[in-house]
C-alpha atoms as a PDB file:
ATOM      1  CA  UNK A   1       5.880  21.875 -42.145  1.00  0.00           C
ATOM      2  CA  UNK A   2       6.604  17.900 -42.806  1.00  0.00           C
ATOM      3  CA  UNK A   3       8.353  15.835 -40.121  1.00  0.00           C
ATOM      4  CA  UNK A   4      11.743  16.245 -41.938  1.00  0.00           C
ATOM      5  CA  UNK A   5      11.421  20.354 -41.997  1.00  0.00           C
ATOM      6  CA  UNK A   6      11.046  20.534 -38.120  1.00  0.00           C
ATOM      7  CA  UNK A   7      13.768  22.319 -36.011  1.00  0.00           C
ATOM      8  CA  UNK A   8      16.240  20.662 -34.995  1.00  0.00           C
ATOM      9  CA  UNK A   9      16.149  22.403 -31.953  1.00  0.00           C
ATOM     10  CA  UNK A  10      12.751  21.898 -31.339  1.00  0.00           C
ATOM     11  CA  UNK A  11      13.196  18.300 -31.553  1.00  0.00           C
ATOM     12  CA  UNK A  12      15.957  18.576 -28.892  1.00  0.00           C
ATOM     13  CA  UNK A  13      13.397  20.266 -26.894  1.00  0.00           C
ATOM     14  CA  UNK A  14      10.448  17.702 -27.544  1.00  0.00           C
ATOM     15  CA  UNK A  15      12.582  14.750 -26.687  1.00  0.00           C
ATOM     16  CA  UNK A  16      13.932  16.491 -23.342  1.00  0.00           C
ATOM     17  CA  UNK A  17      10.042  17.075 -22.160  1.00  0.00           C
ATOM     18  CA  UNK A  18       9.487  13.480 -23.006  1.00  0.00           C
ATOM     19  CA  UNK A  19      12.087  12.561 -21.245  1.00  0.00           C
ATOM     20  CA  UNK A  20      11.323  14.365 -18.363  1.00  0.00           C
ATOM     21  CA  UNK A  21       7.783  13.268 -18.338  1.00  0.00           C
ATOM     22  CA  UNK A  22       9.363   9.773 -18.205  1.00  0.00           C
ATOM     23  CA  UNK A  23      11.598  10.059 -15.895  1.00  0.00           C
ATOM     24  CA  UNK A  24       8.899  11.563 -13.622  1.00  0.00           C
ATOM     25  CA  UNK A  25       7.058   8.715 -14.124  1.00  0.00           C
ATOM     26  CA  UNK A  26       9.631   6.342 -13.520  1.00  0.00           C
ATOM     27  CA  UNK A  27      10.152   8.277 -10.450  1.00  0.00           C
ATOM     28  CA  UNK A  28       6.921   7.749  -9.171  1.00  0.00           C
ATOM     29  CA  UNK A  29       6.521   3.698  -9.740  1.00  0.00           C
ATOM     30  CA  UNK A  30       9.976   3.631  -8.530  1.00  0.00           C
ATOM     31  CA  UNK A  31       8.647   5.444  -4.751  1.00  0.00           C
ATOM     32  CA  UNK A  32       5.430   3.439  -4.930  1.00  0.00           C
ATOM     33  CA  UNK A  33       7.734  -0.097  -5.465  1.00  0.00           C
ATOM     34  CA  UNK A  34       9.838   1.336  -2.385  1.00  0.00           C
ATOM     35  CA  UNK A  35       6.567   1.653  -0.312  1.00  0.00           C
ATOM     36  CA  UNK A  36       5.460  -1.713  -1.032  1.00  0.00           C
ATOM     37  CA  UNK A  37       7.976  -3.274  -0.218  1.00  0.00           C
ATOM     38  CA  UNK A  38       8.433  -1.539   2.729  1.00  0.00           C
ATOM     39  CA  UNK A  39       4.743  -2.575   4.087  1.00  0.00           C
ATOM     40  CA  UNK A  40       6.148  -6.414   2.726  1.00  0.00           C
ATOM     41  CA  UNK A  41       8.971  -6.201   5.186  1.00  0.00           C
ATOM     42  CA  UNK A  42       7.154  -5.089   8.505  1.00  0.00           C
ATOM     43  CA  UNK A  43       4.764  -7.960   7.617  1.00  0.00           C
ATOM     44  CA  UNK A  44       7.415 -10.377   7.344  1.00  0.00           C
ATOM     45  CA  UNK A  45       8.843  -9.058  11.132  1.00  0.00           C
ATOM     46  CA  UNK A  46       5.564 -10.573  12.758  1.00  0.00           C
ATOM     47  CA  UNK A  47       2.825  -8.972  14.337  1.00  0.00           C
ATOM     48  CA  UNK A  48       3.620  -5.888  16.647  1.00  0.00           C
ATOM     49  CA  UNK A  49       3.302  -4.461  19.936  1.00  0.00           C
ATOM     50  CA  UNK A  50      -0.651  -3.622  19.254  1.00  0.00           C
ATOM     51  CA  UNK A  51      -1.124  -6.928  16.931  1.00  0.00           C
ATOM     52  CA  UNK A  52      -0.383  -9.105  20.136  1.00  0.00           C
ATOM     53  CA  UNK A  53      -1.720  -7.260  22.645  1.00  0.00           C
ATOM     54  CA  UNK A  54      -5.430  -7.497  20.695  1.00  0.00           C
ATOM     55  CA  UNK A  55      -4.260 -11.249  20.003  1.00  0.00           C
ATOM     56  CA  UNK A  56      -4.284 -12.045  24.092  1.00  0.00           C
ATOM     57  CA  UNK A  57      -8.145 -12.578  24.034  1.00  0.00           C
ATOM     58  CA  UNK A  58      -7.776 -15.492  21.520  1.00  0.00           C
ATOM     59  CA  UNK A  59      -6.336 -17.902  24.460  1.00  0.00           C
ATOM     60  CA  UNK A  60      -9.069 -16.661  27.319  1.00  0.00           C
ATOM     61  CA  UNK A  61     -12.613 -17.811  27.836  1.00  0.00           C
ATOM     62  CA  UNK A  62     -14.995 -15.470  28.014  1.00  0.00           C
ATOM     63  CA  UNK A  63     -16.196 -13.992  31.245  1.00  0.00           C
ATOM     64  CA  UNK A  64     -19.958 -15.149  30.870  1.00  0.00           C
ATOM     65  CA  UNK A  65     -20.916 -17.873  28.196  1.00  0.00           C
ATOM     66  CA  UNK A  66     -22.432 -16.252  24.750  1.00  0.00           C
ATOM     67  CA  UNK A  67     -25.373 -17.745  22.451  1.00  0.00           C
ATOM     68  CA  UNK A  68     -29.061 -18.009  23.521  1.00  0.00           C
ATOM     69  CA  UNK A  69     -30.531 -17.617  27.018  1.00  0.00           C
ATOM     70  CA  UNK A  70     -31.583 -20.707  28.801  1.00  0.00           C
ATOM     71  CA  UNK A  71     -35.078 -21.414  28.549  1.00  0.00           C
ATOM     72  CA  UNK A  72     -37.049 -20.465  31.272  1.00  0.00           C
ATOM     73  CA  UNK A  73     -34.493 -17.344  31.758  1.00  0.00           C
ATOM     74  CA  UNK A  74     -35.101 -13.506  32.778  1.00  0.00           C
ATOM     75  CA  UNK A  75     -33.182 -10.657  30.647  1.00  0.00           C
END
Protein backbone atom coordinates (compact mmCIF):
# COMPACT_ATOMS: atom_id res chain seq x y z
CA UNK A 1 0.00 0.00 0.00
CA UNK A 2 1.30 3.80 -0.77
CA UNK A 3 1.58 6.31 2.08
CA UNK A 4 -1.85 7.83 1.16
CA UNK A 5 -3.73 4.17 1.34
CA UNK A 6 -2.57 3.59 5.02
CA UNK A 7 -5.22 3.35 7.84
CA UNK A 8 -6.15 5.99 9.29
CA UNK A 9 -6.24 4.28 12.34
CA UNK A 10 -3.04 2.90 12.10
CA UNK A 11 -1.59 6.22 11.72
CA UNK A 12 -3.36 7.26 14.97
CA UNK A 13 -1.65 4.37 16.43
CA UNK A 14 1.94 5.06 14.90
CA UNK A 15 1.92 8.63 16.01
CA UNK A 16 0.72 7.65 19.71
CA UNK A 17 3.90 5.06 19.97
CA UNK A 18 6.01 7.88 18.75
CA UNK A 19 4.78 9.91 21.00
CA UNK A 20 5.17 7.81 23.75
CA UNK A 21 8.64 6.90 22.85
CA UNK A 22 9.19 10.69 23.09
CA UNK A 23 7.76 11.47 25.87
CA UNK A 24 9.75 8.65 27.55
CA UNK A 25 12.61 10.15 26.41
CA UNK A 26 11.88 13.48 27.42
CA UNK A 27 11.19 11.91 30.67
CA UNK A 28 14.42 10.61 31.10
CA UNK A 29 16.71 13.89 30.15
CA UNK A 30 14.20 15.67 32.13
CA UNK A 31 15.27 13.20 35.62
CA UNK A 32 18.90 13.25 34.53
CA UNK A 33 18.71 17.49 34.28
CA UNK A 34 16.99 17.18 37.88
CA UNK A 35 20.01 15.09 39.13
CA UNK A 36 22.49 17.43 37.92
CA UNK A 37 21.43 20.01 39.18
CA UNK A 38 20.86 18.60 42.28
CA UNK A 39 24.76 17.48 42.64
CA UNK A 40 25.26 21.56 41.36
CA UNK A 41 23.43 22.70 44.43
CA UNK A 42 25.15 20.61 47.30
CA UNK A 43 28.38 21.87 45.65
CA UNK A 44 27.39 25.32 45.83
CA UNK A 45 26.45 24.72 49.94
CA UNK A 46 30.32 24.20 50.62
CA UNK A 47 32.12 21.32 51.62
CA UNK A 48 30.43 18.97 54.28
CA UNK A 49 30.75 17.39 57.50
CA UNK A 50 33.39 14.66 55.97
CA UNK A 51 34.93 17.37 53.35
CA UNK A 52 36.22 19.42 56.47
CA UNK A 53 36.97 17.00 58.72
CA UNK A 54 39.67 15.39 55.94
CA UNK A 55 40.48 19.24 55.26
CA UNK A 56 41.90 19.66 59.15
CA UNK A 57 45.33 18.11 58.14
CA UNK A 58 45.93 20.94 55.57
CA UNK A 59 46.71 23.57 58.57
CA UNK A 60 49.00 20.92 60.79
CA UNK A 61 52.63 20.02 60.36
CA UNK A 62 53.41 16.78 60.15
CA UNK A 63 54.42 14.70 63.11
CA UNK A 64 58.01 13.76 61.76
CA UNK A 65 59.56 15.74 58.74
CA UNK A 66 59.14 13.78 55.17
CA UNK A 67 61.77 13.66 52.13
CA UNK A 68 65.19 11.90 52.27
CA UNK A 69 67.04 10.60 55.34
CA UNK A 70 69.93 12.58 56.58
CA UNK A 71 73.11 11.38 55.46
CA UNK A 72 74.89 9.38 57.70
CA UNK A 73 71.29 8.02 59.01
CA UNK A 74 70.05 4.37 60.15
CA UNK A 75 66.49 3.07 58.76
Amino acid sequence: MSEHGRDPGEELQRSANQLEQDLERLESRLDDAKDHLKDRAEDAQGPGEAEEVAGDWEDEAPDRPGGDDPEGAES
